[in-house]
Protein backbone atom coordinates (compact mmCIF):
# COMPACT_ATOMS: atom_id res chain seq x y z
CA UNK A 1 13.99 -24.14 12.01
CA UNK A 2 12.42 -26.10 14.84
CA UNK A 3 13.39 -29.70 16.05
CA UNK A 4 11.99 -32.37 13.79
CA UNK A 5 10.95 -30.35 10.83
CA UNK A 6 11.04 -31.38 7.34
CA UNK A 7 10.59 -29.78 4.20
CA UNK A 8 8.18 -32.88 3.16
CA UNK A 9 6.15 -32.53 6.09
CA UNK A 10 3.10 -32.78 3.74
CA UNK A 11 1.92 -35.11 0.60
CA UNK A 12 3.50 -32.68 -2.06
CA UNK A 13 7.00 -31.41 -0.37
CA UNK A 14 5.51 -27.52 -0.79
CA UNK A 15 5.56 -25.35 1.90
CA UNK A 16 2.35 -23.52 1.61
CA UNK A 17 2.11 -20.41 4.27
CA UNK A 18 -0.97 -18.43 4.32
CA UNK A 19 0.84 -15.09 5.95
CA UNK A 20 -1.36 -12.75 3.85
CA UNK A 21 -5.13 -13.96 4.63
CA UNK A 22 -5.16 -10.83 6.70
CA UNK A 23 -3.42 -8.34 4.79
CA UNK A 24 -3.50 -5.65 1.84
CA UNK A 25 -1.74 -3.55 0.03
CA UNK A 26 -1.85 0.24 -0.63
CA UNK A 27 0.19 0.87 -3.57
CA UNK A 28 1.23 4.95 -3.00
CA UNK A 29 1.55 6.89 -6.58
CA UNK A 30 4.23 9.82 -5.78
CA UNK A 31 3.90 11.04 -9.72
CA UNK A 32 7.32 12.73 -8.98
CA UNK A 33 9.81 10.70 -10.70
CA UNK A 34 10.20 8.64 -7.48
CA UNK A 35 9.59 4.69 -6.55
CA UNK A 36 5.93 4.66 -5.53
CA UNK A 37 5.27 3.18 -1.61
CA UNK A 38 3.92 -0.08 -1.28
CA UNK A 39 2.10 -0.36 2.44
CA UNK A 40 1.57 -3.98 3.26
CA UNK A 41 -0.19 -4.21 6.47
CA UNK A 42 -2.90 -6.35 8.88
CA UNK A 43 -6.56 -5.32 7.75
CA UNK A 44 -7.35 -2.84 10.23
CA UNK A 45 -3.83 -1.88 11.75
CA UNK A 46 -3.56 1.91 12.15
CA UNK A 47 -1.61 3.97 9.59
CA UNK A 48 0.58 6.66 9.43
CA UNK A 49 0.45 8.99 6.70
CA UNK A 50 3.54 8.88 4.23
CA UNK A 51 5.52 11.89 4.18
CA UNK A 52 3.56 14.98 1.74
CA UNK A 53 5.93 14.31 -1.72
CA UNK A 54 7.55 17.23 -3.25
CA UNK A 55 7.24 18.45 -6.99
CA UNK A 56 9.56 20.85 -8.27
CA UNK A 57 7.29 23.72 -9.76
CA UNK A 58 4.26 21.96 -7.92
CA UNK A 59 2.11 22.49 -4.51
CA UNK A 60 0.67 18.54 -3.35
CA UNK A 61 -2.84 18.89 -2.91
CA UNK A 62 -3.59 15.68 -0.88
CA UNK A 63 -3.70 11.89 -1.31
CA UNK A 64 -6.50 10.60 -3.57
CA UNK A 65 -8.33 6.98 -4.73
CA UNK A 66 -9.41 7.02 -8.48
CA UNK A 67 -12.69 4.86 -9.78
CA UNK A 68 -11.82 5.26 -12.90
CA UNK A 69 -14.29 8.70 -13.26
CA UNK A 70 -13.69 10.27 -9.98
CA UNK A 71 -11.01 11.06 -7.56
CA UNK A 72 -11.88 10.82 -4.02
CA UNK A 73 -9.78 11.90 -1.13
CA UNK A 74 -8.09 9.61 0.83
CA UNK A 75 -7.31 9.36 4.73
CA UNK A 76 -4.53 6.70 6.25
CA UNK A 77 -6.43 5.79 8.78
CA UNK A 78 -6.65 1.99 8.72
CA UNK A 79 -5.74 -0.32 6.91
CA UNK A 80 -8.73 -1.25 4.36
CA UNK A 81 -10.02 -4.44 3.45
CA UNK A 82 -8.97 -4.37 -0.02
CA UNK A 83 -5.90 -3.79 -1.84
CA UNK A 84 -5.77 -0.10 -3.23
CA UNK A 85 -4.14 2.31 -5.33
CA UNK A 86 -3.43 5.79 -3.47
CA UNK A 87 -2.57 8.85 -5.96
CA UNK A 88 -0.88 12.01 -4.77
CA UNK A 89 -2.34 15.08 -6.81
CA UNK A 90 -0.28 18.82 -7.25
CA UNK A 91 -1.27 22.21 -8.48
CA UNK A 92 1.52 23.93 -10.54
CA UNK A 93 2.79 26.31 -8.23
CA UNK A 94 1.73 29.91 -8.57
């Protein structure tokens, strides 16, 4: 906490802190029973790739983005300028 600050160092006593101007989210779907990935991250900021997921009795296809109609594959490249919702898609294994 630096010298001289106070928590009512403006009219209403809040502490208002902008910290995510700059940043989205990519929400990471695993569909395999575990905790999806939430990537919160600079607009822009390189990304590396999570980890391929495994599915017992499934092969993981890739990473896709869903309209609503179509799914599109997906790169983590950089970090986009809007929030998003990132899918990973199997084929039952052969």
């Amino acid at each position: 906490k630096p010298a001289g600050w106070a928590a009512d160092w403006n009219t209403n006593g809040a502490i208002t802190v902008n910290w995510g101007v700059n940043h989205r989210t990519i929400t990471v779907v695993l569909d395999n029973g575990e905790s999806d990935i939430l990537i919160y991250e600079k607009i822009g900021t390189e990304l590396i790739p999570p980890a391929d997921p495994v599915k017992v009795g499934y092969d993981f296809t890739g990473w896709f983005t869903y309209d609503g109609v179509t799914y599109t594959p997906y790169s983590f490249t950089t970090m986009p300028e809007e929030d998003l919702i990132v899918y990973a898609q199997y084929v039952v294994t052969p």
